[in-house]
PDB file of N, CA and C in Angstrom:
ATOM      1  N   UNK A   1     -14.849 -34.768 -33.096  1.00  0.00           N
ATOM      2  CA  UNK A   1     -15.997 -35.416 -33.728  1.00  0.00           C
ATOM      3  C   UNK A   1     -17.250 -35.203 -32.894  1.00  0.00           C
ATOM      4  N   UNK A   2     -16.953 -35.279 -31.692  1.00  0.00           N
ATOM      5  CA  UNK A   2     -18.442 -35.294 -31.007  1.00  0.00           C
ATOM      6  C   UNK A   2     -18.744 -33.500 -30.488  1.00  0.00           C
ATOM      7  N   UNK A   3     -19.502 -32.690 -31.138  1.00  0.00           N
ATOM      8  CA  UNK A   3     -20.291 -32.006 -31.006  1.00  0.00           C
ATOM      9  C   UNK A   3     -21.018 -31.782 -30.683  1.00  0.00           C
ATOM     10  N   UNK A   4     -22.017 -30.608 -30.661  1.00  0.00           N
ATOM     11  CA  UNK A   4     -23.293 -30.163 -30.299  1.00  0.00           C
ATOM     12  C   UNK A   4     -24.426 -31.148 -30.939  1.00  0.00           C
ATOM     13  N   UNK A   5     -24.192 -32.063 -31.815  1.00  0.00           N
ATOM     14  CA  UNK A   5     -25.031 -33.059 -32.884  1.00  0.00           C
ATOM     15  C   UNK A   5     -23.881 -34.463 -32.651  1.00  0.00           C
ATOM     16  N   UNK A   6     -23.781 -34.486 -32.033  1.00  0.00           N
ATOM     17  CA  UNK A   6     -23.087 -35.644 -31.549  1.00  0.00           C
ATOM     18  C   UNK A   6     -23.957 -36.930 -31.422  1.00  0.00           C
ATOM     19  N   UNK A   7     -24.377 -36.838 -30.488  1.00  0.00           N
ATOM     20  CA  UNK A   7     -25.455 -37.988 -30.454  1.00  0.00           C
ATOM     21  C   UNK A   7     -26.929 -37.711 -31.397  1.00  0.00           C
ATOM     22  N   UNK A   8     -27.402 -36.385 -31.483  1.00  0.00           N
ATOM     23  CA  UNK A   8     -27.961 -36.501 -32.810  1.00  0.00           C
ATOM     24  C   UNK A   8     -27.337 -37.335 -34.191  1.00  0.00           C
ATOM     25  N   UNK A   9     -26.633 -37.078 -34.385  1.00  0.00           N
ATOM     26  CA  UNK A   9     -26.507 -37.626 -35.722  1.00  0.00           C
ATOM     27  C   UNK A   9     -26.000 -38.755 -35.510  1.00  0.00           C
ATOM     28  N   UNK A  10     -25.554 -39.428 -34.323  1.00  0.00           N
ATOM     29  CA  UNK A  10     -25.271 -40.858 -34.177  1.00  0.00           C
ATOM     30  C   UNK A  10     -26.896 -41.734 -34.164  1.00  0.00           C
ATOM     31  N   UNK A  11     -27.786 -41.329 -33.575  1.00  0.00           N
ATOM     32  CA  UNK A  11     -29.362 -41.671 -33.488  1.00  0.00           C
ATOM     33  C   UNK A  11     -29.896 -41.380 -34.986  1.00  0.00           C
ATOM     34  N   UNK A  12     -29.462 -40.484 -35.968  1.00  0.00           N
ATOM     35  CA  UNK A  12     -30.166 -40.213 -37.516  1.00  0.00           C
ATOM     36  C   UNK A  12     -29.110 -41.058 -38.446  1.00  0.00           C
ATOM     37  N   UNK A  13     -27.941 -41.523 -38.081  1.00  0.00           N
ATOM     38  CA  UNK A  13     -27.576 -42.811 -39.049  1.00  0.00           C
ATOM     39  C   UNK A  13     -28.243 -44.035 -38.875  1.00  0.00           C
ATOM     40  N   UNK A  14     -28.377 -44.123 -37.663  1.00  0.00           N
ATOM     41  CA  UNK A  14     -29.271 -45.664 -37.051  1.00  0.00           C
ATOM     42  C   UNK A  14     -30.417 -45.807 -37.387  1.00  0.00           C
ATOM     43  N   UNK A  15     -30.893 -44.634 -37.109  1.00  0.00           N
ATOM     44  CA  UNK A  15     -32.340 -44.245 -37.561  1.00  0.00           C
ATOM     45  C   UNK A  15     -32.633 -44.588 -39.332  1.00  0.00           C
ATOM     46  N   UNK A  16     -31.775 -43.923 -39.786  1.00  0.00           N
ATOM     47  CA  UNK A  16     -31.799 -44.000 -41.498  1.00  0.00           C
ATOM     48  C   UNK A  16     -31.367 -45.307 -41.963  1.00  0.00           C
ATOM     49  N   UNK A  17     -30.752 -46.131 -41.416  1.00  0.00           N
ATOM     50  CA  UNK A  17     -30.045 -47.489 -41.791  1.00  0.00           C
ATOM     51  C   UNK A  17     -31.045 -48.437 -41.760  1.00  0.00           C
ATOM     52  N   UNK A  18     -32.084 -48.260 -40.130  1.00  0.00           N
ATOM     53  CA  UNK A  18     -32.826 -48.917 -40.281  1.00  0.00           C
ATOM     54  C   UNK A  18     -34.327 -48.834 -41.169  1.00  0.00           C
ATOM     55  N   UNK A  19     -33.969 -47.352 -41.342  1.00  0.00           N
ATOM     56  CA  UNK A  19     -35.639 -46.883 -42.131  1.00  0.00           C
ATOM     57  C   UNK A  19     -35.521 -47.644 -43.495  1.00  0.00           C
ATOM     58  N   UNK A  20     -33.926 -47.512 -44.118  1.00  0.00           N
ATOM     59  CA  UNK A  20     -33.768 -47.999 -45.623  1.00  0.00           C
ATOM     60  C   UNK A  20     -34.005 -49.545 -45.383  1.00  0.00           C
ATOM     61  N   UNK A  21     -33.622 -50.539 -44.355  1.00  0.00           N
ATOM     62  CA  UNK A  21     -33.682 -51.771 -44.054  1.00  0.00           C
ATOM     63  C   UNK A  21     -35.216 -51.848 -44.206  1.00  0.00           C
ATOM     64  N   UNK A  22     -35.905 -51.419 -43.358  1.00  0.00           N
ATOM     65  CA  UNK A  22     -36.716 -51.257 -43.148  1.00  0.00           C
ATOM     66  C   UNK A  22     -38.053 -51.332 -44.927  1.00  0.00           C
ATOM     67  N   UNK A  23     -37.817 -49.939 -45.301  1.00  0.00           N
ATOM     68  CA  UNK A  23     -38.145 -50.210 -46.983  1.00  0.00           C
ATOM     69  C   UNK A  23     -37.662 -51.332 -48.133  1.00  0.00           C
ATOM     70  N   UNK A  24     -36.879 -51.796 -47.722  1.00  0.00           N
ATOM     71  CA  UNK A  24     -36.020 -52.610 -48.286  1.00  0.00           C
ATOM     72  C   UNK A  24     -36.858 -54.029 -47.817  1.00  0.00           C
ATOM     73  N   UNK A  25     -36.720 -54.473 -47.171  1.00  0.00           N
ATOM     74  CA  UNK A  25     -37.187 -55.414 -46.839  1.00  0.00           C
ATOM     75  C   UNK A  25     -38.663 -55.954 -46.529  1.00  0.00           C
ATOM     76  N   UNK A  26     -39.929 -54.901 -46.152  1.00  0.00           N
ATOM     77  CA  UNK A  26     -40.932 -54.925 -46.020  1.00  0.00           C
ATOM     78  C   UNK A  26     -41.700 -55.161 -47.385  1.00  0.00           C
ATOM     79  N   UNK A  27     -41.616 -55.232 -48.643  1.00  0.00           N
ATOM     80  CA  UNK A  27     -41.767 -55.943 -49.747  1.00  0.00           C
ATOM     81  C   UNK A  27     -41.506 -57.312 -50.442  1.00  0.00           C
ATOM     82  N   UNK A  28     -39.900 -57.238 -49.824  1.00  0.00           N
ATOM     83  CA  UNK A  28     -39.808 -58.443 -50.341  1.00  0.00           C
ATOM     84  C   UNK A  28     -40.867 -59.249 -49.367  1.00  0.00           C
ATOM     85  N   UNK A  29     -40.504 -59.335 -48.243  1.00  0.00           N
ATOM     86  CA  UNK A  29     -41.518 -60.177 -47.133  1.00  0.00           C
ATOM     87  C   UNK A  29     -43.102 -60.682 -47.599  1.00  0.00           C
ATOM     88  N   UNK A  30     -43.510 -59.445 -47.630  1.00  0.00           N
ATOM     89  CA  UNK A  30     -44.783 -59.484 -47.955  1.00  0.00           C
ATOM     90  C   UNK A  30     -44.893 -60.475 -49.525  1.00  0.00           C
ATOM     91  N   UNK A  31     -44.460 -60.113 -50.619  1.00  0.00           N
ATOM     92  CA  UNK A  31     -44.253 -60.907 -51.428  1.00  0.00           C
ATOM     93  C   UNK A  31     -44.173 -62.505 -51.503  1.00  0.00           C
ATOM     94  N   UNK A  32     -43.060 -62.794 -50.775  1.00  0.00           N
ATOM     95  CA  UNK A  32     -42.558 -63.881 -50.113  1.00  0.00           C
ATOM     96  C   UNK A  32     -43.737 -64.567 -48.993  1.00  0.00           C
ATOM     97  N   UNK A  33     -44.586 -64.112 -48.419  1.00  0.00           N
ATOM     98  CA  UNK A  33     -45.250 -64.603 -47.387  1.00  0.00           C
ATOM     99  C   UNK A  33     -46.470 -64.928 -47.970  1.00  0.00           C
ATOM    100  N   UNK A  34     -46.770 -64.100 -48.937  1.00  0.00           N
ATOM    101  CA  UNK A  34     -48.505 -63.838 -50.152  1.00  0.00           C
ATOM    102  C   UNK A  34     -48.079 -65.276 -51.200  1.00  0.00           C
ATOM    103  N   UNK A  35     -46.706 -65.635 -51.669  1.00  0.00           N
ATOM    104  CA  UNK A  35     -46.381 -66.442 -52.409  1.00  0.00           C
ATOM    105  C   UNK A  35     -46.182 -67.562 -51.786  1.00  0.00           C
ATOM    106  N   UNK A  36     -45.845 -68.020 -50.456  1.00  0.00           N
ATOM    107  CA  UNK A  36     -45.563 -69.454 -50.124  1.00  0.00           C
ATOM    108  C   UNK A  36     -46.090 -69.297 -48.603  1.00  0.00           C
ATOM    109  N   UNK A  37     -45.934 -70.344 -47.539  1.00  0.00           N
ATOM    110  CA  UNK A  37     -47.366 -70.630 -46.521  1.00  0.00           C
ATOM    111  C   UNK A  37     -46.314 -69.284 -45.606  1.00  0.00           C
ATOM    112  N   UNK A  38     -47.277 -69.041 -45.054  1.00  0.00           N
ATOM    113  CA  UNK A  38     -47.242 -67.936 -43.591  1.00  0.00           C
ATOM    114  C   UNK A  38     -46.608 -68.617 -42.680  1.00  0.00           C
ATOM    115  N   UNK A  39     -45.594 -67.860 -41.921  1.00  0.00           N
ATOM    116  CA  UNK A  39     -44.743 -68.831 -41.027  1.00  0.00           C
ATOM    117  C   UNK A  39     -45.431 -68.259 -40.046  1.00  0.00           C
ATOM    118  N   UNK A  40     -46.074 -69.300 -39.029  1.00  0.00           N
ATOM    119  CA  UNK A  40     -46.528 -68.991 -37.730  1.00  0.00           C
ATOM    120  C   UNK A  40     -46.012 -68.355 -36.559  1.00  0.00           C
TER     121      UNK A  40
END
């Protein structure tokens, strides 16, 4: 399993998991924060 992209592609799942988290969640938030009080 661990190859020449070994730790590459262990760093581009993490990377991608968090980018989709990332899209995923940065809407609802904003939504959620524009609709009820701003948490300090």
């Amino acid at each position: 399993m661990y190859g020449v992209f070994g730790g590459y592609t262990r760093w581009a799942v993490v990377f991608l998991i968090i980018f989709v988290l990332f899209i995923l969640l940065v809407p609802y938030t904003t939504t959620t924060t524009c609709t009820t009080t701003p948490i300090a």
